[in-house]
Protein backbone atom coordinates (compact mmCIF):
# COMPACT_ATOMS: atom_id res chain seq x y z
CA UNK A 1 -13.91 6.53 92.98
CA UNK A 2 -10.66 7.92 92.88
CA UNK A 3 -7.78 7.16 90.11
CA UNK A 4 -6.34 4.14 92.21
CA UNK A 5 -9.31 2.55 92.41
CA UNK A 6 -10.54 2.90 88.93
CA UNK A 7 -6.58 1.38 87.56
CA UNK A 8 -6.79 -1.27 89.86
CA UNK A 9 -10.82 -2.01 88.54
CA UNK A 10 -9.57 -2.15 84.80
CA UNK A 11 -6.83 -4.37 85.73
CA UNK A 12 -9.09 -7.03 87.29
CA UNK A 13 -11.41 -6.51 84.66
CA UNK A 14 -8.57 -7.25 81.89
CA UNK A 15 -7.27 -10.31 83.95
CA UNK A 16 -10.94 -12.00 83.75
CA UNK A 17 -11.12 -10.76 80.29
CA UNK A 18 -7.37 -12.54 79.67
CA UNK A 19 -8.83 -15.46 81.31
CA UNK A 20 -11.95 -16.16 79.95
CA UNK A 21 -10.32 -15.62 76.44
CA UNK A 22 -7.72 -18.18 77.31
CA UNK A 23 -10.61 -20.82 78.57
CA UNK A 24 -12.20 -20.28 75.10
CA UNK A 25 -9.27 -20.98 72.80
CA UNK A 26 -8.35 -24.07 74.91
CA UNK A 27 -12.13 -25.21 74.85
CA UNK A 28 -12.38 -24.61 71.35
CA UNK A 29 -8.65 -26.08 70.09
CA UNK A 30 -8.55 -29.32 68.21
CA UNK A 31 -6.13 -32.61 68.71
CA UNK A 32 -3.89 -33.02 66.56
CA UNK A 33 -4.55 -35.54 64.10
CA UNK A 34 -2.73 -38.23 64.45
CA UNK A 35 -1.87 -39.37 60.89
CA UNK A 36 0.33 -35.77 60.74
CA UNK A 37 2.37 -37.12 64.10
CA UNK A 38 2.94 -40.00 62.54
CA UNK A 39 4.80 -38.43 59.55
CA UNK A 40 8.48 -37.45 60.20
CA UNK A 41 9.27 -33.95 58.61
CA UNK A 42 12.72 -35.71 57.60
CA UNK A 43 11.56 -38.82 55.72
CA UNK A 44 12.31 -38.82 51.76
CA UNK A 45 8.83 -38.70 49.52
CA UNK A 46 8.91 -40.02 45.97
CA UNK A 47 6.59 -37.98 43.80
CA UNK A 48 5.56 -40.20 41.10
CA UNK A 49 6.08 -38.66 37.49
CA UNK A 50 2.94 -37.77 35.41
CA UNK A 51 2.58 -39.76 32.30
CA UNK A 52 3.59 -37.75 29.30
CA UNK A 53 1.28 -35.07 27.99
CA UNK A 54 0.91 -35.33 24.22
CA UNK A 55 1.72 -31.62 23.62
């Protein structure tokens, strides 16, 4: 097997590799869920104030 050969093996062998990798992470990737979509990054939160610790 000369050099050609064995550079044009490895890169089929990495593109399968690339492939089945990328299969896997979209196999194993969960939804979003959907009470985050439902909150808008710009909205205003109140954060109620704690009662006041006797010190």
């Amino acid at each position: 097997m000369n050099r050609y050969e064995r550079m044009k093996m490895q890169r089929r062998m990495q593109r399968r590799i690339r492939l089945v990798v990328e299969e896997r992470r979209m196999a194993l990737a969960l939804p979003p869920p959907a009470v985050e979509a439902a909150l808008d990054p710009e909205t205003t939160v109140e954060i109620p104030r704690p009662a006041a610790d006797p010190l």
